[in-house]
Protein backbone atom coordinates (compact mmCIF):
# COMPACT_ATOMS: atom_id res chain seq x y z
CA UNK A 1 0.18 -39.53 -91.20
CA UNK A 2 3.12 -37.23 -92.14
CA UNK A 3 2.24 -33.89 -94.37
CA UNK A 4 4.40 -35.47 -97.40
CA UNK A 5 2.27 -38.67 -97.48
CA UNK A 6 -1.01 -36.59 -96.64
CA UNK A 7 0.56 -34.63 -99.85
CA UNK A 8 1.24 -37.75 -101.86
CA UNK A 9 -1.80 -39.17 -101.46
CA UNK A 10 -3.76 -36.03 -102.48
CA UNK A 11 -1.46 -36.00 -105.50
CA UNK A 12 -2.25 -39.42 -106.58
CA UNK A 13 -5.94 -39.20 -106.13
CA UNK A 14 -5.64 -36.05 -108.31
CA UNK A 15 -3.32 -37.38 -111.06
CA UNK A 16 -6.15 -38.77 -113.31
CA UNK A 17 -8.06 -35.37 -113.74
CA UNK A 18 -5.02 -32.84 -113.26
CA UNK A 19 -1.57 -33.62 -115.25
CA UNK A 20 -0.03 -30.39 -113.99
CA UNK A 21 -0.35 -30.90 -110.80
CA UNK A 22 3.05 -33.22 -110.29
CA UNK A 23 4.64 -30.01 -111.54
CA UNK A 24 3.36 -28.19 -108.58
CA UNK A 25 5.09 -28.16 -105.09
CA UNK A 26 3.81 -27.93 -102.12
CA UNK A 27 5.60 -24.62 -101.56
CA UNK A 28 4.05 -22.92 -104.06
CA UNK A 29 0.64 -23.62 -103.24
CA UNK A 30 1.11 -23.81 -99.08
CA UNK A 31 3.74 -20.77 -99.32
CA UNK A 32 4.10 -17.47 -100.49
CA UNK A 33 7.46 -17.77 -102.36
CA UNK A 34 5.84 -17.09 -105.58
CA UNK A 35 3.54 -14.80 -107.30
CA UNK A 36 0.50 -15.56 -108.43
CA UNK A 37 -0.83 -11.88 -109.20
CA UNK A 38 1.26 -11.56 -112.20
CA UNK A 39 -0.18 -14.37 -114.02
CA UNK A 40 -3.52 -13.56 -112.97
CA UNK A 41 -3.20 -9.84 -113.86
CA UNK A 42 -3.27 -10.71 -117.95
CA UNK A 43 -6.60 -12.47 -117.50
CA UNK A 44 -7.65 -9.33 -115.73
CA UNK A 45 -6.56 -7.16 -118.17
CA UNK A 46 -8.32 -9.21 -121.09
CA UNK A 47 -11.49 -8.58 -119.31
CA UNK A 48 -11.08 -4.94 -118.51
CA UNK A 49 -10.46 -4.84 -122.46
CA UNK A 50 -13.47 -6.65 -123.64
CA UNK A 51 -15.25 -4.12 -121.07
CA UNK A 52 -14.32 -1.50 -122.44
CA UNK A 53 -14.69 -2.37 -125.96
CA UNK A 54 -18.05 -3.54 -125.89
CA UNK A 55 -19.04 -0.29 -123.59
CA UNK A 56 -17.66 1.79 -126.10
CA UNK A 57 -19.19 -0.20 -129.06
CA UNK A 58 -22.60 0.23 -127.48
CA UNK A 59 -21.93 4.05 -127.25
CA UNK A 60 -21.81 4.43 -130.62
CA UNK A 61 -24.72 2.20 -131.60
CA UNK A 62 -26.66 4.16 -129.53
CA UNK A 63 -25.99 6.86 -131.23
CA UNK A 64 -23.09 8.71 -129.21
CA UNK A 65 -19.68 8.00 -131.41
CA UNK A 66 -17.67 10.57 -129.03
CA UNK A 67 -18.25 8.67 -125.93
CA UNK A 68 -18.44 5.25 -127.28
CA UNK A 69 -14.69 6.24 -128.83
CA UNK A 70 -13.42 7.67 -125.68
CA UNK A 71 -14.51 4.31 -123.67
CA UNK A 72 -12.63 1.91 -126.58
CA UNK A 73 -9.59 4.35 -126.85
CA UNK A 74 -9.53 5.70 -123.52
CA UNK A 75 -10.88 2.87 -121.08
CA UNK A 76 -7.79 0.73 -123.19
CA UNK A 77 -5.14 2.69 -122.60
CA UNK A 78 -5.84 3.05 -118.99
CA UNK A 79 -6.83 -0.37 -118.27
CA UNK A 80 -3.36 -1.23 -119.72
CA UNK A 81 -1.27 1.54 -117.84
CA UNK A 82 -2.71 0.03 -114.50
CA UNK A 83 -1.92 -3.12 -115.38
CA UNK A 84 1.48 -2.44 -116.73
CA UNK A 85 2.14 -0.37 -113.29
CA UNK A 86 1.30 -3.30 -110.90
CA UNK A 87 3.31 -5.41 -112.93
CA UNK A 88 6.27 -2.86 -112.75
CA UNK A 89 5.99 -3.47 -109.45
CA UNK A 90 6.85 -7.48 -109.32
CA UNK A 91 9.23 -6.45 -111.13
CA UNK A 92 11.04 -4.43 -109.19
CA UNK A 93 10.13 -7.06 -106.31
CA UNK A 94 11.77 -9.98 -108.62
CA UNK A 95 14.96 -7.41 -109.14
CA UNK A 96 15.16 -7.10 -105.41
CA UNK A 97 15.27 -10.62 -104.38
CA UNK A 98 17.74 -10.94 -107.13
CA UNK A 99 20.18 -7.88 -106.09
CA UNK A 100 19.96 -9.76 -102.48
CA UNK A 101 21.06 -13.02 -104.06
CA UNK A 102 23.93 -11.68 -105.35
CA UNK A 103 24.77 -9.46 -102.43
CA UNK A 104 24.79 -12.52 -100.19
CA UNK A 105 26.79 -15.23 -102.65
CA UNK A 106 29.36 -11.94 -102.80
CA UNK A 107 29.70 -11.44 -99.36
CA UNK A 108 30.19 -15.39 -98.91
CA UNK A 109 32.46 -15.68 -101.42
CA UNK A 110 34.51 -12.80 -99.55
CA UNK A 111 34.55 -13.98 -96.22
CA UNK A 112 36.54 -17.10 -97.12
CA UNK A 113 38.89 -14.75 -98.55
CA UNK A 114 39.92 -12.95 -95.72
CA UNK A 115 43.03 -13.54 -93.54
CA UNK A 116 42.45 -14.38 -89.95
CA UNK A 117 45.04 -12.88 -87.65
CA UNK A 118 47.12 -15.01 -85.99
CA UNK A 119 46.74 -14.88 -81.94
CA UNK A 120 50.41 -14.78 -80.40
CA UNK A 121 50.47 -18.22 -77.92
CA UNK A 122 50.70 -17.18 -74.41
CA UNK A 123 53.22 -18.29 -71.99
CA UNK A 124 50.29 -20.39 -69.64
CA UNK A 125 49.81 -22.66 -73.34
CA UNK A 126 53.44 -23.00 -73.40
């Protein structure tokens, strides 16, 4: 059995329970060709937000408002500077891969474009 009927057949098996998954290739789950950290990065940040929040909320009905309201404030902003840093970072990855695209359909383009020199025959073709 061949990987693409091994991978039909798990996709057909799967189709009643999972819709989405005929919108998934096998590259993307076999292969890392794209990222899955990004997506997964918001759900981390929700939860780093409720965290914080309900730290800071049981600070203060505790009884100590200053540190509860430097856990809510402070534990936000920082749990979304992290986050907003590692996704600068796909970023930049995603610009990459797109500056190389462009650099390599350029330098295709370009090569057809250039003027071969013509070799003088020599007498022994003559």
């Amino acid at each position: 059995m061949s990987k693409d009927e091994l991978w039909d057949s798990v996709k057909k098996a799967a189709k009643p329970s999972l819709d989405r998954f005929d919108k998934l290739d096998k590259h993307y789950i076999f292969y890392l060709e794209e990222m899955v950290t990004p997506k997964l990065l918001t759900i981390f940040y929700w939860i780093l937000l409720f965290a914080f929040i309900t730290k800071g909320i049981g600070d203060i009905l505790e009884g100590d408002f200053f540190r509860g309201l430097v856990w809510v404030v402070g534990g936000s902003l920082a749990s979304r500077v992290a986050c907003e840093l590692v996704v600068i970072l796909f970023r930049i990855n995603e610009t990459l891969h797109e500056i190389n695209d462009n650099t390599k359909k350029i330098g295709s383009l370009g090569s057809n474009n250039i003027k071969k020199p013509i070799k003088a025959k020599s007498k022994a073709s003559k």
